[in-house]
C-alpha atoms as a PDB file:
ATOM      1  CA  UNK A   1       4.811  12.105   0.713  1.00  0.00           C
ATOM      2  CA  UNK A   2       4.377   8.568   0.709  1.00  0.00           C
ATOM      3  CA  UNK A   3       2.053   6.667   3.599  1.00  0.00           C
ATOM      4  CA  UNK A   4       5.252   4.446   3.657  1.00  0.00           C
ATOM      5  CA  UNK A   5       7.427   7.778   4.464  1.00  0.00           C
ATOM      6  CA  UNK A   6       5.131   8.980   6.629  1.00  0.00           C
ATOM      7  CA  UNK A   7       5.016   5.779   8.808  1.00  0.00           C
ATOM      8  CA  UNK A   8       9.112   5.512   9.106  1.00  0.00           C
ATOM      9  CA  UNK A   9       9.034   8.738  10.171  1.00  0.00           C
ATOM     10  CA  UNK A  10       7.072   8.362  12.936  1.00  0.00           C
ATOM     11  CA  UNK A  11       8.172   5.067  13.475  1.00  0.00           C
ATOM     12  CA  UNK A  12      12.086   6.300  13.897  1.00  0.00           C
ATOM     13  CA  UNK A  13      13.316   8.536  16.660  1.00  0.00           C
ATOM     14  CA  UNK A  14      14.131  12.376  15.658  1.00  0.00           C
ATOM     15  CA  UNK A  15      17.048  12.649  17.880  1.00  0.00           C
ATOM     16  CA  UNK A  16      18.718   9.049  18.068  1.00  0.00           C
ATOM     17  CA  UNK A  17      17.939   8.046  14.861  1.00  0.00           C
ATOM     18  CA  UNK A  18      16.824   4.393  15.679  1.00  0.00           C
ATOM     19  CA  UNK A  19      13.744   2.831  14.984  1.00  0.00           C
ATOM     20  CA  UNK A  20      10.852   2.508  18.141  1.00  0.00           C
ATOM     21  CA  UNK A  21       9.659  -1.070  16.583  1.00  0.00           C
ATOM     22  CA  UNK A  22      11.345  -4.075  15.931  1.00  0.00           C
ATOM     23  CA  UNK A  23      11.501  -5.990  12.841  1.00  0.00           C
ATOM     24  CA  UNK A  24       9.897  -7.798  10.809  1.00  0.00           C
ATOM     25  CA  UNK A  25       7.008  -5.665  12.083  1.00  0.00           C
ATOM     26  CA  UNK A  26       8.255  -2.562  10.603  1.00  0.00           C
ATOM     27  CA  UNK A  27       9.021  -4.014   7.632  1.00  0.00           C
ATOM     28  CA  UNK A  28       5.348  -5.518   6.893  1.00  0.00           C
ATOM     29  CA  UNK A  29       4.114  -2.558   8.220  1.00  0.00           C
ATOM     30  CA  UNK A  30       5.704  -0.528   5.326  1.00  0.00           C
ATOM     31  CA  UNK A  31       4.573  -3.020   2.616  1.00  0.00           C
ATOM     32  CA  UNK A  32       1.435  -3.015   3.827  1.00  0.00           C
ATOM     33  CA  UNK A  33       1.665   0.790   3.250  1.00  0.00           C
ATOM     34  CA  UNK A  34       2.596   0.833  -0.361  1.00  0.00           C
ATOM     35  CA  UNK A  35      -0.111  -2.074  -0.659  1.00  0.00           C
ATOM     36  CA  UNK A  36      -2.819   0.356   1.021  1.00  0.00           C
ATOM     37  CA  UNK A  37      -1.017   3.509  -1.063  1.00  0.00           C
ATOM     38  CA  UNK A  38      -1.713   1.458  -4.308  1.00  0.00           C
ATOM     39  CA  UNK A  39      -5.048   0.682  -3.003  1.00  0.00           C
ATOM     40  CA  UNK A  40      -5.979   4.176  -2.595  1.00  0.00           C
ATOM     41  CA  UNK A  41      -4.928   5.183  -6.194  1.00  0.00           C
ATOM     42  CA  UNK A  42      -7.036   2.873  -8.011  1.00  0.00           C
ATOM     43  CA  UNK A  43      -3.949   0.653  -8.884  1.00  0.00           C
ATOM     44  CA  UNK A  44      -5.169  -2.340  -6.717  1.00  0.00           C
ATOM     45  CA  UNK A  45      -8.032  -3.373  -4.710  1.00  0.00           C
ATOM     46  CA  UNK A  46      -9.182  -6.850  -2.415  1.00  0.00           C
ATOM     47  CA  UNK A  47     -11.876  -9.126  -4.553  1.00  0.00           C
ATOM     48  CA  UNK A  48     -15.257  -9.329  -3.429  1.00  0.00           C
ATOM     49  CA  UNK A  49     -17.620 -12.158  -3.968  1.00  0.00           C
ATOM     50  CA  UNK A  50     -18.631 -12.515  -7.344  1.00  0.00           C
ATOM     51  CA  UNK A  51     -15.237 -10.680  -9.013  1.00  0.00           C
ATOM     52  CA  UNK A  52     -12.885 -12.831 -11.601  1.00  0.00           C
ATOM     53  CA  UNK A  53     -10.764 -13.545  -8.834  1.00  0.00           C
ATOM     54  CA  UNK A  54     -11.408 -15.333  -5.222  1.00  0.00           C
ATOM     55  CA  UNK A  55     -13.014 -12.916  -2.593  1.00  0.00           C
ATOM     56  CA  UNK A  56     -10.167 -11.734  -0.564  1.00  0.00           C
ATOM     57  CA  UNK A  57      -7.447 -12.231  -2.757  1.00  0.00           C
ATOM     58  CA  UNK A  58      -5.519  -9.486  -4.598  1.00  0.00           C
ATOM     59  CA  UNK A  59      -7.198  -7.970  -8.235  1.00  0.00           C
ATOM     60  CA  UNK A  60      -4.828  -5.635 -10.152  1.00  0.00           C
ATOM     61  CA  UNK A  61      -7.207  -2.984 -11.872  1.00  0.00           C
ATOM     62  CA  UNK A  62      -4.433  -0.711 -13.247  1.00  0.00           C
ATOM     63  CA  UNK A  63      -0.745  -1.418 -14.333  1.00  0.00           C
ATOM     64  CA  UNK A  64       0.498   2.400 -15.540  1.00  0.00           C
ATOM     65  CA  UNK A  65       3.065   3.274 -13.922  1.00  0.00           C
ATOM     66  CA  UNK A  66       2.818   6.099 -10.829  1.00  0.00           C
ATOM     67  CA  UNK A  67       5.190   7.973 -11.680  1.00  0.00           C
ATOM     68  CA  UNK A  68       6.879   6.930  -8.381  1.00  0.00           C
ATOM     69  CA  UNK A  69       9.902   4.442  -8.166  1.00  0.00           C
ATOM     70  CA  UNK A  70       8.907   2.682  -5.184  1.00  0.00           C
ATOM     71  CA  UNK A  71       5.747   2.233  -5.832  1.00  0.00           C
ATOM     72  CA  UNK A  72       6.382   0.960  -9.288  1.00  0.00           C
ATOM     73  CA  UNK A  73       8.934  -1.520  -8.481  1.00  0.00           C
ATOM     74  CA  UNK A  74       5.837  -2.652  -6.171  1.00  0.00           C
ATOM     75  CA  UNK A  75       2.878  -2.286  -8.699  1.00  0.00           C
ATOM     76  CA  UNK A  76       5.233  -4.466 -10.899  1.00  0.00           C
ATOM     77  CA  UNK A  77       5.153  -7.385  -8.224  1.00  0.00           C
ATOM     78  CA  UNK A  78       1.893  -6.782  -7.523  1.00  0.00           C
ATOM     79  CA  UNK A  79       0.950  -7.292 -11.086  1.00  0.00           C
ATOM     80  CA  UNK A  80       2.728 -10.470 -11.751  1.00  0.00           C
ATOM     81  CA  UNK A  81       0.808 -11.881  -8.764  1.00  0.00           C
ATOM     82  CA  UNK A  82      -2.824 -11.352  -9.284  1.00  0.00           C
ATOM     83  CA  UNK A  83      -5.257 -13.304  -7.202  1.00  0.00           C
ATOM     84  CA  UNK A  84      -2.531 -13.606  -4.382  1.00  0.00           C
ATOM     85  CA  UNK A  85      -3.468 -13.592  -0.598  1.00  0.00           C
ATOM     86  CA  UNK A  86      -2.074 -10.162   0.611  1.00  0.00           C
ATOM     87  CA  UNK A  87      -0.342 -11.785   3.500  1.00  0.00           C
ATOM     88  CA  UNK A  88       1.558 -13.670   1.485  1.00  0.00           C
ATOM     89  CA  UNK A  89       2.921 -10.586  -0.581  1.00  0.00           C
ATOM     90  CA  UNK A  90       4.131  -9.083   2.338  1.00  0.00           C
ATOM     91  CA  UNK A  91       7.736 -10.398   2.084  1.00  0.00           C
ATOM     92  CA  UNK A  92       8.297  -9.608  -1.168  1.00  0.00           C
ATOM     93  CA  UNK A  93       7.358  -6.256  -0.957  1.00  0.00           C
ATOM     94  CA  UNK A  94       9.101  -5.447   1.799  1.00  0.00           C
ATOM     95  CA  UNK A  95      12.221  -6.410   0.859  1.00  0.00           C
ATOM     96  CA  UNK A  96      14.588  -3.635   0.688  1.00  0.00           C
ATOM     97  CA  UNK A  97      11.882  -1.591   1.286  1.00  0.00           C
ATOM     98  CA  UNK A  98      12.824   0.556   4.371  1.00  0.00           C
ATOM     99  CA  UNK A  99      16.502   1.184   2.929  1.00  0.00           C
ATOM    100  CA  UNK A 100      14.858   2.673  -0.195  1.00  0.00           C
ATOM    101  CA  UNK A 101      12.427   4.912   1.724  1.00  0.00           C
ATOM    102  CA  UNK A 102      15.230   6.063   4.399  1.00  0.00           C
ATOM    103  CA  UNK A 103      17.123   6.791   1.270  1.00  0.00           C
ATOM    104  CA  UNK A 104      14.755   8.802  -0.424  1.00  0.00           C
ATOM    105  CA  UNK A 105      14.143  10.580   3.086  1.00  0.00           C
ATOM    106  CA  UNK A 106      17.467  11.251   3.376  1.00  0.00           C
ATOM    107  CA  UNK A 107      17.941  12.821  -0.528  1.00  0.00           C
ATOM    108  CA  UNK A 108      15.114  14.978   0.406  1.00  0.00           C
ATOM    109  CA  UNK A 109      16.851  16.568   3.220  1.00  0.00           C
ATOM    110  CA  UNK A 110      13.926  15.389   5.815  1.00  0.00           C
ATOM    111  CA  UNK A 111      16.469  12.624   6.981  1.00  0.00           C
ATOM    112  CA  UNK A 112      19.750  12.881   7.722  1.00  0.00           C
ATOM    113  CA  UNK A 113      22.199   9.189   7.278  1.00  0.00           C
ATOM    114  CA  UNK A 114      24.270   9.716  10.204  1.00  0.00           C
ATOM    115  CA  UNK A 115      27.240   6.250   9.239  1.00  0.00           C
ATOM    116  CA  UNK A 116      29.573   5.026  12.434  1.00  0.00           C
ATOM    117  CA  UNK A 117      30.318   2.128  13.883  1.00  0.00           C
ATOM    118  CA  UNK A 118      29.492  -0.310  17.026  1.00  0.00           C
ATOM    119  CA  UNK A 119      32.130  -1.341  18.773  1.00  0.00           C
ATOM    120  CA  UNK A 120      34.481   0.375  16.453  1.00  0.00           C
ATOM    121  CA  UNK A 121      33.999  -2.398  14.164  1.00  0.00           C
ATOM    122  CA  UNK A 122      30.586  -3.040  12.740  1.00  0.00           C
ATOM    123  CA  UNK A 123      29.189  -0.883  10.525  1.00  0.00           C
ATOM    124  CA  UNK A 124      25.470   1.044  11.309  1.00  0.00           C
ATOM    125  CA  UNK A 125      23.770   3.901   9.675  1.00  0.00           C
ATOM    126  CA  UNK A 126      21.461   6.072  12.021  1.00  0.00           C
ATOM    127  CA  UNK A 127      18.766   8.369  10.675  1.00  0.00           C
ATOM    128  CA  UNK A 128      18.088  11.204  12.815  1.00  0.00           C
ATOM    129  CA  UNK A 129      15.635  14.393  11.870  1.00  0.00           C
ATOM    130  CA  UNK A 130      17.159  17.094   9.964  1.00  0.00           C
ATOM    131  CA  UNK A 131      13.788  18.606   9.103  1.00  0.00           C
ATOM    132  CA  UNK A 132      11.059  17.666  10.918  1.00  0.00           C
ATOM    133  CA  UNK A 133       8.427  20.462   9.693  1.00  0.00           C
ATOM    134  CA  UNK A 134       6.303  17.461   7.999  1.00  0.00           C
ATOM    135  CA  UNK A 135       6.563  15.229  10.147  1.00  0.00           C
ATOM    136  CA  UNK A 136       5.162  17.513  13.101  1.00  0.00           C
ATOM    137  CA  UNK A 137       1.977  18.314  10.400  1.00  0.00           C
ATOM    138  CA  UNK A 138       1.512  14.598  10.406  1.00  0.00           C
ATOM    139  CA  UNK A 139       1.880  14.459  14.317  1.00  0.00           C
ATOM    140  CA  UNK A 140      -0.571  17.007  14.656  1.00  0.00           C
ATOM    141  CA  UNK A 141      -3.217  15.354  12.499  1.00  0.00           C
ATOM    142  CA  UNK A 142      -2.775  11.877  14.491  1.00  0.00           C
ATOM    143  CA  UNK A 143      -3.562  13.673  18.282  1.00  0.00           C
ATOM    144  CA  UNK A 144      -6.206  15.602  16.515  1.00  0.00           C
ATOM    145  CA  UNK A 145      -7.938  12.675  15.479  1.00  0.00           C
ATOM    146  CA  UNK A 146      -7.116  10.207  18.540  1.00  0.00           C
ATOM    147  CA  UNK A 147      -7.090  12.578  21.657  1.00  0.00           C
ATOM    148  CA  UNK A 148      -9.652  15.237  20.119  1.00  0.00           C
ATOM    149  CA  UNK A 149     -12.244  12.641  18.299  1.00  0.00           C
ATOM    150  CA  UNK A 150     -12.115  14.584  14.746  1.00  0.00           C
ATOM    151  CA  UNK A 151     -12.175  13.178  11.588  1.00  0.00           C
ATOM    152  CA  UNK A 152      -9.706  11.546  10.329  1.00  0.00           C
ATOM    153  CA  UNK A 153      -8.763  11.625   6.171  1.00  0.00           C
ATOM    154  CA  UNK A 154      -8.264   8.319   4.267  1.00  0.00           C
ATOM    155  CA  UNK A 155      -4.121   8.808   4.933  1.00  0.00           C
ATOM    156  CA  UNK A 156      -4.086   9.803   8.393  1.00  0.00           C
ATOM    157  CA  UNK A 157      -6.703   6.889   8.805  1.00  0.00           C
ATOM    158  CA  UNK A 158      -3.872   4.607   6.927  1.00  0.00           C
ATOM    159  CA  UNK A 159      -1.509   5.452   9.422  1.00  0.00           C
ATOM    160  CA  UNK A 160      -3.426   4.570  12.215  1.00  0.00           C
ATOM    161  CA  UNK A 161      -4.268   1.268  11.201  1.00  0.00           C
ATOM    162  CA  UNK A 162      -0.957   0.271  10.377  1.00  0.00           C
ATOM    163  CA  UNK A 163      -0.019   1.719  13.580  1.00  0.00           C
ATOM    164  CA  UNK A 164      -2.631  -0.183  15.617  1.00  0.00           C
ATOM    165  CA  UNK A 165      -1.370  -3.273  14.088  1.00  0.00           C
ATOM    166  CA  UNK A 166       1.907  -2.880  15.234  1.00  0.00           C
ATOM    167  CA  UNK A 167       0.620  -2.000  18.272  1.00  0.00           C
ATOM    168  CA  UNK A 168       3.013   1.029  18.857  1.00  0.00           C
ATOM    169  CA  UNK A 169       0.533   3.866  18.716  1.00  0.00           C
ATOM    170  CA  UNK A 170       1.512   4.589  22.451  1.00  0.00           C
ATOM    171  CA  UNK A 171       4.969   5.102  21.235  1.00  0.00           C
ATOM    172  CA  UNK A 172       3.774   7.505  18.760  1.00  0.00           C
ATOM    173  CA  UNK A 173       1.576   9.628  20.823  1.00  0.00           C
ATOM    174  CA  UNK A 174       3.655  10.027  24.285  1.00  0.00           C
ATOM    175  CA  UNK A 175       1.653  12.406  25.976  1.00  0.00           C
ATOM    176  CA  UNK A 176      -1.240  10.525  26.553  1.00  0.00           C
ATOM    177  CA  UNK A 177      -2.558  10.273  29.794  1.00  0.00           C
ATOM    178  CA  UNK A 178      -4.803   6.762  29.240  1.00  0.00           C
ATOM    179  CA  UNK A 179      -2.823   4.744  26.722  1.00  0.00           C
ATOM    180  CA  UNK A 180      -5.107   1.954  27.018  1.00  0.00           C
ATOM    181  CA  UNK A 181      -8.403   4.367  25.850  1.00  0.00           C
ATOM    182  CA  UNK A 182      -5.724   5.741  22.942  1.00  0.00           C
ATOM    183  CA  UNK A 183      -4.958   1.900  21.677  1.00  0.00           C
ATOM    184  CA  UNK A 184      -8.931   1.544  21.515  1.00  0.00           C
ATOM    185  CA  UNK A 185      -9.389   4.626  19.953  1.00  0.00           C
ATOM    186  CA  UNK A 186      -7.170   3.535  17.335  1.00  0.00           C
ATOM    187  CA  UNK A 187      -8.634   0.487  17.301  1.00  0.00           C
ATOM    188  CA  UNK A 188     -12.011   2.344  16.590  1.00  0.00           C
ATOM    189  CA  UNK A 189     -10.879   4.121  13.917  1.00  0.00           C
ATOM    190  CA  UNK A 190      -9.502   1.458  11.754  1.00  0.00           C
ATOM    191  CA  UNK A 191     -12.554  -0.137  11.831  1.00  0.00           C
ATOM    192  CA  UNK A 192     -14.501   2.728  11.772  1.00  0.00           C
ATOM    193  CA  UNK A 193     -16.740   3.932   8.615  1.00  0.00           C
ATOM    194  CA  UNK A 194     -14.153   6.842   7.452  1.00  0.00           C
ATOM    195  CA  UNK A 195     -13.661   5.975   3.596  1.00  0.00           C
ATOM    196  CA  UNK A 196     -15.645   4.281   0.769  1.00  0.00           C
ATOM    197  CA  UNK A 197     -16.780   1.095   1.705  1.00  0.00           C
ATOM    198  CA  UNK A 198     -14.284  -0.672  -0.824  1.00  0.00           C
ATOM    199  CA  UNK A 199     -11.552   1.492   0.211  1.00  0.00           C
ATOM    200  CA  UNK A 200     -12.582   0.699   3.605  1.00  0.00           C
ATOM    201  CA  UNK A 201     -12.257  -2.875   2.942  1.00  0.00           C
ATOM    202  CA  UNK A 202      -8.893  -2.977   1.300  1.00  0.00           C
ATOM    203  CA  UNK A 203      -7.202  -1.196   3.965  1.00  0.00           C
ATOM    204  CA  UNK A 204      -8.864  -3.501   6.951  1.00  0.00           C
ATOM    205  CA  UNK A 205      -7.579  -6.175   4.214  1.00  0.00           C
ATOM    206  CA  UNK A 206      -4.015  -4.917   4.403  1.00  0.00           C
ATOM    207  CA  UNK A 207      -4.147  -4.634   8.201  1.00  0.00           C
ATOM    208  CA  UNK A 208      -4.956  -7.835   8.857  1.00  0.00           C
ATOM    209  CA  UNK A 209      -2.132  -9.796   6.382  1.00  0.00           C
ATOM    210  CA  UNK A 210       0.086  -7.297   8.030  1.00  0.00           C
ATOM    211  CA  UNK A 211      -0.928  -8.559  11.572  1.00  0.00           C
ATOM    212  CA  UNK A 212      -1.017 -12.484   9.991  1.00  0.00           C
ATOM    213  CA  UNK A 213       2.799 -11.387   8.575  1.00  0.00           C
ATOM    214  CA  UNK A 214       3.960 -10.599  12.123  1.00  0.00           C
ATOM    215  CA  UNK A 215       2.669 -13.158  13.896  1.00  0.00           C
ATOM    216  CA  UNK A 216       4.087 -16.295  11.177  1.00  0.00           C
ATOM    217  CA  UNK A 217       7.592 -14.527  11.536  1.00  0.00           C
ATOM    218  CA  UNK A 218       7.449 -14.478  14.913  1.00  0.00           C
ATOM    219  CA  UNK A 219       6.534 -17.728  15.611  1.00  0.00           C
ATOM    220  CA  UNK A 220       9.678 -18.790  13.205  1.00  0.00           C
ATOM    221  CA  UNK A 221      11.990 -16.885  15.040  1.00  0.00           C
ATOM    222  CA  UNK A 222      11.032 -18.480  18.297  1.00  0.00           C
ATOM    223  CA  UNK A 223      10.794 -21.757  16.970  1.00  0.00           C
ATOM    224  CA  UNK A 224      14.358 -21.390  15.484  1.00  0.00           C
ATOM    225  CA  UNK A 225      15.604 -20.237  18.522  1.00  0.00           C
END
């Protein structure tokens, strides 16, 4: 599966079928999955000093297409925007993001859309478990790596990071009995030397526009309100 799956997966309840973090967190969070997805397979990568384009920005290395639709439709952005800042990509690519990856979820019988209404009048679409066999394998690999101190692979790494920036890994791993030593353990981790150093470097890239993306839509929500 996707990193993006993978995250809204752990990022939804099993049994109520809501999400455990708030948008436009989530949201980012997911975009800054495919980003980091994209990242991993060669597709895209964060400039260094010296490269074509501005240190930091976005460089396309490789337009062919995945082979997956979500990432495509993504790859496709990404490639008409070379040289962008990663935070600023973050809207675009998550737009309609999480309804495609709930969707695709759902199709693959790992999800199940569960439609009703609140109130009796407004429509809303739950998503509780229907199989959650992967899910627990991905579970599994997060406590081994941030209650037992093993190794963590370049995706279960992913996840973390993305988690730690939307500060919910608490919410994620429940049973902990120091949350505060699991949030720097986390924190550890995504900073930590567990991939190629460019690798490395993209991902810590994508973490921190994700973290930049949160924190400019929050402060326009509370300044609208």
């Amino acid at each position: 599966m996707l990193i993006a799956e993978d995250l809204l997966l752990l990022l939804y309840d099993d049994e109520s079928g809501k999400p455990i973090a708030g948008s436009p967190g989530l949201d980012y969070a997911l975009g800054g999955a495919v980003l980091i997805e994209l990242t991993l397979l060669g597709k895209v990568d964060i400039a260094e000093a010296g490269d074509q384009v501005k240190a930091g920005r976005l460089k396309v290395l490789d337009t062919t297409p995945t082979g997956d639709a979500v990432l495509d439709e993504r790859l496709a952005i990404l490639a008409g925007k070379p040289g962008a800042k990663p935070k600023d990509l973050m809207g675009k690519l998550s737009k309609k993001l999480r309804d495609q990856v709930l969707a695709k979820l759902a199709e693959r019988g790992v999800l199940e859309a569960d439609k009703g209404k609140v109130l009796g009048l407004f429509p809303v679409t739950r998503w509780p478990a229907k199989d959650a066999r992967h899910e627990a394998e991905v579970r599994s690999r997060l406590e081994n790596v941030l209650k037992l101190g093993t190794q963590p692979d370049e995706r279960t790494a992913s996840l973390i990071a993305l988690l730690s920036a939307l500060n919910v890994v608490p919410k994620v791993v429940t049973d902990a009995v120091d949350k505060k030593a699991l949030k720097q353990r986390a924190k550890e981790i995504s900073e930590s030397d567990w991939a190629a150093s460019a690798v490395r470097k993209a991902v810590q890239e994508m973490q921190a526009a994700v973290t930049a993306a949160i924190v400019v839509a929050s402060t326009a929500g509370a300044g609208s309100s």
